[in-house]
N, C-alpha and C. Protein backbone atom coordinates (compact mmCIF):
# COMPACT_ATOMS: atom_id res chain seq x y z
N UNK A 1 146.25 -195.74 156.94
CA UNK A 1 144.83 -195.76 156.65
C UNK A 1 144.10 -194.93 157.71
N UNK A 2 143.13 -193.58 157.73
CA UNK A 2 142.65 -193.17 158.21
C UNK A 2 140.83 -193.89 158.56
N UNK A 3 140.48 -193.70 159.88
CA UNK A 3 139.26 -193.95 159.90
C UNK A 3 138.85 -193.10 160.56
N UNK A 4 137.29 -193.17 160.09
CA UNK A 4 136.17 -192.12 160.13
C UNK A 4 136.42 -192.04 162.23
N UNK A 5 136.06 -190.59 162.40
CA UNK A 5 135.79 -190.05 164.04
C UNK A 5 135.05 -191.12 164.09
N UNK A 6 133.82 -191.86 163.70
CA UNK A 6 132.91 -192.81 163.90
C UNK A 6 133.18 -194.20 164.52
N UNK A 7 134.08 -194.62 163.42
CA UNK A 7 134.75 -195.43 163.66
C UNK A 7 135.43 -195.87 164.94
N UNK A 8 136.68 -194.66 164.92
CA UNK A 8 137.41 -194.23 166.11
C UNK A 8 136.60 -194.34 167.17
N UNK A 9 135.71 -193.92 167.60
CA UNK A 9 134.84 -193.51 168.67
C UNK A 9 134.49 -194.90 168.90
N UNK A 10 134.03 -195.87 168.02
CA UNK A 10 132.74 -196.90 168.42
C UNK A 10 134.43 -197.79 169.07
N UNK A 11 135.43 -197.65 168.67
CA UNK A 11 136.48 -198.60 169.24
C UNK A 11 137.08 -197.84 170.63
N UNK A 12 137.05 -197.21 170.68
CA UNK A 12 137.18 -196.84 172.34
C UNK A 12 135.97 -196.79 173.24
N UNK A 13 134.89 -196.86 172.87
CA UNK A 13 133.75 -196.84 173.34
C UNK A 13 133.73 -198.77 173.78
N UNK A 14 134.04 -198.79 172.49
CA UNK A 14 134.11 -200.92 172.73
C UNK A 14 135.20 -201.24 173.70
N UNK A 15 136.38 -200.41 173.79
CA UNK A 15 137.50 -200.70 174.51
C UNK A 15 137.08 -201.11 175.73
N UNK A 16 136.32 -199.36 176.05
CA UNK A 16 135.69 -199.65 177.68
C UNK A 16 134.83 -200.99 177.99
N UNK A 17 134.16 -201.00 176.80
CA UNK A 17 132.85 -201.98 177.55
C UNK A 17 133.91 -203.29 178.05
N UNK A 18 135.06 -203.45 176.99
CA UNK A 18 135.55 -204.86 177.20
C UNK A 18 136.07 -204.94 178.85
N UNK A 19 136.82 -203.86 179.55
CA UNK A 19 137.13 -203.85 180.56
C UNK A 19 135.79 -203.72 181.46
N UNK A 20 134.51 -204.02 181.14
CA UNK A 20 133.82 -203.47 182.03
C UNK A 20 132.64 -202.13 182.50
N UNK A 21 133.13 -201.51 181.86
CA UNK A 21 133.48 -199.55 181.77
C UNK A 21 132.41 -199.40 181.28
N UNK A 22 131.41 -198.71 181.28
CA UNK A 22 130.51 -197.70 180.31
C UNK A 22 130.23 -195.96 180.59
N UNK A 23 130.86 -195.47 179.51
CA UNK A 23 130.72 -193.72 179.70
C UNK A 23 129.66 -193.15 180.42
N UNK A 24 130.28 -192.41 180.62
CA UNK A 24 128.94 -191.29 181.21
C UNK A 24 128.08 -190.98 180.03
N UNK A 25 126.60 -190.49 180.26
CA UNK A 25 125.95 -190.23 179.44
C UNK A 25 126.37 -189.12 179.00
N UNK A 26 127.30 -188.08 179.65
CA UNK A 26 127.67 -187.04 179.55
C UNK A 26 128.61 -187.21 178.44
N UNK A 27 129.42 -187.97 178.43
CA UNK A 27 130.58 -188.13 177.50
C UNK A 27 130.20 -189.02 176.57
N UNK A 28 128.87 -189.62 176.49
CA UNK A 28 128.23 -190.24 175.29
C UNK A 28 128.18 -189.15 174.53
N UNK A 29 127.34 -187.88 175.35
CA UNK A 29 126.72 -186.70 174.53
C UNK A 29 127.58 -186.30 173.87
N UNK A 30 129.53 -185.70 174.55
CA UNK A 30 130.06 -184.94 173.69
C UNK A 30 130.84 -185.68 172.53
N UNK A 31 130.58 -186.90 172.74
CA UNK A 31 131.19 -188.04 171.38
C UNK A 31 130.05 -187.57 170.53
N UNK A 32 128.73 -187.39 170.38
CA UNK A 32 128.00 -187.32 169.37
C UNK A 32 128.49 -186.19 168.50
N UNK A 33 128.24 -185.15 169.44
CA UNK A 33 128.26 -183.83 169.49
C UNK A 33 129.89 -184.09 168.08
N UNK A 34 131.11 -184.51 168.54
CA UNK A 34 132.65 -184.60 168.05
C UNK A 34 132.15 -185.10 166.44
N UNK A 35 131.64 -186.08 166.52
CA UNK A 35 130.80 -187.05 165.16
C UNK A 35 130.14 -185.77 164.75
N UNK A 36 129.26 -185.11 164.98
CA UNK A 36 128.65 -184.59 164.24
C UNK A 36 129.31 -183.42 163.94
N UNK A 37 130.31 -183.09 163.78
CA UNK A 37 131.69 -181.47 164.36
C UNK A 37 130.95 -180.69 165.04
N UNK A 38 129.84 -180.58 165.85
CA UNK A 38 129.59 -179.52 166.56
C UNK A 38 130.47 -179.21 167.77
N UNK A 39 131.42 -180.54 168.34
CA UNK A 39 132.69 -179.80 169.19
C UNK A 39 133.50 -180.55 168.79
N UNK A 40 134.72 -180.53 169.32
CA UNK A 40 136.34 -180.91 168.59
C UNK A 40 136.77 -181.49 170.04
N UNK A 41 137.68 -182.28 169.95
CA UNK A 41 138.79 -183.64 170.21
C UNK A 41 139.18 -182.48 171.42
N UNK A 42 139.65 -181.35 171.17
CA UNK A 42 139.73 -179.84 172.53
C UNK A 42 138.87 -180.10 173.04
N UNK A 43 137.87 -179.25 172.64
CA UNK A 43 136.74 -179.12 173.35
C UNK A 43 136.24 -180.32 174.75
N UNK A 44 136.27 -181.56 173.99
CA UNK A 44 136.14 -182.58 175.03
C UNK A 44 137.02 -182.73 176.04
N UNK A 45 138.32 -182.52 175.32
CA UNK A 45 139.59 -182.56 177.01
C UNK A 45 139.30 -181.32 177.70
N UNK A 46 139.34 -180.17 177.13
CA UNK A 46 138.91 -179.08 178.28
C UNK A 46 138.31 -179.04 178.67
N UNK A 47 136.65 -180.11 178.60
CA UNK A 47 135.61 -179.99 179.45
C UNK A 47 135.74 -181.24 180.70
N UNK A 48 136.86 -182.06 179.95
CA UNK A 48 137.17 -183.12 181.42
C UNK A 48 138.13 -182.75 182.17
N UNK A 49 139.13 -181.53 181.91
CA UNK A 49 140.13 -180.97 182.45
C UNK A 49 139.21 -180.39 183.36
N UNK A 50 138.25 -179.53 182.98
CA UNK A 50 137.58 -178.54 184.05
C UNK A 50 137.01 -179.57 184.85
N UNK A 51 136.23 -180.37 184.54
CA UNK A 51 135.50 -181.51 185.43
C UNK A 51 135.98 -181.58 186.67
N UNK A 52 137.03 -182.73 186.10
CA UNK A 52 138.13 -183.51 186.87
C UNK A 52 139.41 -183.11 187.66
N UNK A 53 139.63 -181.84 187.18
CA UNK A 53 140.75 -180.92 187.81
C UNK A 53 141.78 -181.59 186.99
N UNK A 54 142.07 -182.16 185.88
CA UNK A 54 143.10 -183.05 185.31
C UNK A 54 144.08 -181.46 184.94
N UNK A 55 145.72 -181.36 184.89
CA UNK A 55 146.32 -180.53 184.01
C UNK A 55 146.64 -180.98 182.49
């Protein structure tokens, strides 16, 4: 069963809160941005790769 990016999103978004956690507003923004396709599931790791120095 596939679910909507929407979906997906509001349950990792809930994941965090349960531990505690709330996103950056920054990474609120590019979840919208993913929901609405103006950037892609890439787009977001390469902008936390550059961030964070992650490989």
């Amino acid at each position: 069963m596939m679910v909507s990016k929407e979906t997906a999103w509001n349950y990792a978004v809930g994941i965090l809160k349960v531990d505690g956690l709330t996103p950056s507003e920054e990474m609120l923004e590019m979840i919208e941005k993913e929901k609405r396709g103006e950037m892609t599931t890439d787009e977001i790791l390469q902008r936390l790769k550059e961030k964070y120095g992650a490989t």
